[in-house]
C-alpha atoms as a PDB file:
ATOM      1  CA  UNK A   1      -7.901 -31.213  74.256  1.00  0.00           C
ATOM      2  CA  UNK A   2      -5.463 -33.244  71.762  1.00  0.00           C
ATOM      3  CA  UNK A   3      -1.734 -33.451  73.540  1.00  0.00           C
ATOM      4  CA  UNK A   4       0.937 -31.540  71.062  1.00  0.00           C
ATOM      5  CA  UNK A   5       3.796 -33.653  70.324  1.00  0.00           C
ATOM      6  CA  UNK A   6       7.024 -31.800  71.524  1.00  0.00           C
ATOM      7  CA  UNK A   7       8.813 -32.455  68.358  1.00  0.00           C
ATOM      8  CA  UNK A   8       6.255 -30.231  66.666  1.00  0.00           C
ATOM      9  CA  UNK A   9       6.668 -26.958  69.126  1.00  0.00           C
ATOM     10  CA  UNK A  10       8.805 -24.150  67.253  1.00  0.00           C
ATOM     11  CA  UNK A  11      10.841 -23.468  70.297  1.00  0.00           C
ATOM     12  CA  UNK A  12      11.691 -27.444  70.140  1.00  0.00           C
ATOM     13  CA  UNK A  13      12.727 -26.955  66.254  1.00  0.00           C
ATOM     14  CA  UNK A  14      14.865 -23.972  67.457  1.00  0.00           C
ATOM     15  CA  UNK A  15      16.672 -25.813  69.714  1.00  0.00           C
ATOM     16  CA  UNK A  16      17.151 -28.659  67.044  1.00  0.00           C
ATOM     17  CA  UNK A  17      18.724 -25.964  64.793  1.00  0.00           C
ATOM     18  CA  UNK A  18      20.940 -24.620  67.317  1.00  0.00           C
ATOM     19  CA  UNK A  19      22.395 -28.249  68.555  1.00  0.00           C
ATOM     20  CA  UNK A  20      22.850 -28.973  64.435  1.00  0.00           C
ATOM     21  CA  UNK A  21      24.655 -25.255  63.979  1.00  0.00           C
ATOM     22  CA  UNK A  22      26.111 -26.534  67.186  1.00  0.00           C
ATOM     23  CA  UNK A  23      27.635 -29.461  65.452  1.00  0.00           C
ATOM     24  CA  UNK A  24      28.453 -28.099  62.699  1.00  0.00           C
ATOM     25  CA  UNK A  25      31.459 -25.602  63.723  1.00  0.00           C
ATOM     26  CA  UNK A  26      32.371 -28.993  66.081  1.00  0.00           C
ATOM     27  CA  UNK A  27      32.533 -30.612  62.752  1.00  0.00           C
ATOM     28  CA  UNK A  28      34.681 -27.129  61.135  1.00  0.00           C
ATOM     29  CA  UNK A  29      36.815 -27.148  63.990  1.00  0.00           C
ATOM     30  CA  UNK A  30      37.433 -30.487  63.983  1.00  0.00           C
ATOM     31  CA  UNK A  31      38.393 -31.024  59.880  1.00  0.00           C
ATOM     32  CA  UNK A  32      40.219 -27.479  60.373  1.00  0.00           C
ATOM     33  CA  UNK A  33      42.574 -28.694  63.022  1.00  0.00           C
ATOM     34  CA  UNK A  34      43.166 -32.356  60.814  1.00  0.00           C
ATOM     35  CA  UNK A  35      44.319 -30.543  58.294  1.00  0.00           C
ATOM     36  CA  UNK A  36      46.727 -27.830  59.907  1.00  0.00           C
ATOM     37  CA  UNK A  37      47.976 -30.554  61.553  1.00  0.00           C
ATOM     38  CA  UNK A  38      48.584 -32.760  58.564  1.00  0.00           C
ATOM     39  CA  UNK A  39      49.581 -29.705  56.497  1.00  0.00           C
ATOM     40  CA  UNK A  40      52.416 -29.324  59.274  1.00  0.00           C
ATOM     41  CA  UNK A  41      53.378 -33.104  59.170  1.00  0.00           C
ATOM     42  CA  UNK A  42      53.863 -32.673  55.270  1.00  0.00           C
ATOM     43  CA  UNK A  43      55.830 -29.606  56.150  1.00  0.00           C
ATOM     44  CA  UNK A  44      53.485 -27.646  53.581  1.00  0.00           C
ATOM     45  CA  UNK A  45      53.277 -23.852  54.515  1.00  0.00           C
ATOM     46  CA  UNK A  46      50.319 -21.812  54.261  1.00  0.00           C
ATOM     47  CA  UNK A  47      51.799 -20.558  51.330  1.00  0.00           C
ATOM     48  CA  UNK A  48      51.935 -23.483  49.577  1.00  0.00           C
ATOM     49  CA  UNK A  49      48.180 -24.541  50.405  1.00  0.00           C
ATOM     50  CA  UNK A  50      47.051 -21.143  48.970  1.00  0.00           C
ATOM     51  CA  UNK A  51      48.811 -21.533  46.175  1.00  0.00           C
ATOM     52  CA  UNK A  52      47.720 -25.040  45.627  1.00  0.00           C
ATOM     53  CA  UNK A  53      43.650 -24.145  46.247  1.00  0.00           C
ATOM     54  CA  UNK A  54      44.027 -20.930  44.547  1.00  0.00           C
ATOM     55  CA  UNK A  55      42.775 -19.116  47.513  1.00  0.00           C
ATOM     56  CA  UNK A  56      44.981 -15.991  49.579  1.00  0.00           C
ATOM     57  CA  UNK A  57      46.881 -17.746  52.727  1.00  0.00           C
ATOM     58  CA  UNK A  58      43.785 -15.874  55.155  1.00  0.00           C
ATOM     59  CA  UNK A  59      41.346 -18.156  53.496  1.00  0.00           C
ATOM     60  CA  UNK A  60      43.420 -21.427  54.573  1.00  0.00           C
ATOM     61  CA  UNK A  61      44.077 -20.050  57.786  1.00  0.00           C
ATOM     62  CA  UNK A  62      40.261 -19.395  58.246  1.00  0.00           C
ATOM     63  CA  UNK A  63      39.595 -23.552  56.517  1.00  0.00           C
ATOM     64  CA  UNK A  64      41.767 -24.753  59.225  1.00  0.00           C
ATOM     65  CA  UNK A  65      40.295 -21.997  62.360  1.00  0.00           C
ATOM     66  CA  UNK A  66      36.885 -23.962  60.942  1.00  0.00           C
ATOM     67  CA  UNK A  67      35.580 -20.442  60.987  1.00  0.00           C
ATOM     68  CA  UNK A  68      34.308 -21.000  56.971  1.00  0.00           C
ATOM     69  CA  UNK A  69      30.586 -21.523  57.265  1.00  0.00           C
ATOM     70  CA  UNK A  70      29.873 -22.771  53.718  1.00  0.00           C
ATOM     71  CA  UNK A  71      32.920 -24.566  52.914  1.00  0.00           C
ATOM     72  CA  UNK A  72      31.798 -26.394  49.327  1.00  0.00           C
ATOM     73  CA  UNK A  73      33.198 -30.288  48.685  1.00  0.00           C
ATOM     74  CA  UNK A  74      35.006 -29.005  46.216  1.00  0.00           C
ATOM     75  CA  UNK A  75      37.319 -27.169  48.429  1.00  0.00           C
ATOM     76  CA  UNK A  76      37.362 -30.047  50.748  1.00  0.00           C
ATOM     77  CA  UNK A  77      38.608 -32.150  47.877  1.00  0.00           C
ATOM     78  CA  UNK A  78      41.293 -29.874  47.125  1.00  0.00           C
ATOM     79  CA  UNK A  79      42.316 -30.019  50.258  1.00  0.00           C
ATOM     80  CA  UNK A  80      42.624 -33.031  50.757  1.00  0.00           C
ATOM     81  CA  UNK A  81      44.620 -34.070  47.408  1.00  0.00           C
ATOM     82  CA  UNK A  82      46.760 -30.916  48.422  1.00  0.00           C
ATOM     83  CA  UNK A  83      47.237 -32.979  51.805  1.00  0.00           C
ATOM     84  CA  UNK A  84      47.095 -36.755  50.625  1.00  0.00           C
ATOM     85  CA  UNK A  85      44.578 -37.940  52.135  1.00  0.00           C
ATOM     86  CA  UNK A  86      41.149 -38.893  51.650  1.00  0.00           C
ATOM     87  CA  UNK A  87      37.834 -36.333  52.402  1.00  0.00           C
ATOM     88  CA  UNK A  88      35.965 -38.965  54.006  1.00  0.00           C
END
């Protein structure tokens, strides 16, 4: 009998998913708080970043929670030219 490679069990590739959705709201989380906290060292309000992105004041609040799943790079550019810095 031929030895199954673990990286080819579906409970393995579940577990993969899980540490990459894992990482991602780390990664959410993380860019959310670097930009409330830069938005505060501006002295921007909410308001302001709304306004700026076009979006209600909830939807920032929720960008810098990190609780956004499918935040597009589009929005992430906006942010940061609201915030003056670079999206890298």
């Amino acid at each position: 009998m031929e030895d199954i490679p673990l990286n080819n069990c579906g409970a393995n590739a579940d577990h993969r998913k899980e540490v990459q959705l894992m990482f991602n709201t780390e990664l959410r989380k993380t860019i959310g708080s670097r930009a409330k906290e830069r938005r505060k060292e501006l002295g921007l309000t909410l308001d302001y970043m709304a306004e700026k992105l076009d979006v209600n004041k909830s939807t920032i609040m929720r960008y810098e929670k990190g609780t956004i799943d499918n935040t597009k790079r589009l929005v992430i550019e906006g942010l940061a030219n609201a915030l003056h810095v670079t999206p890298e």
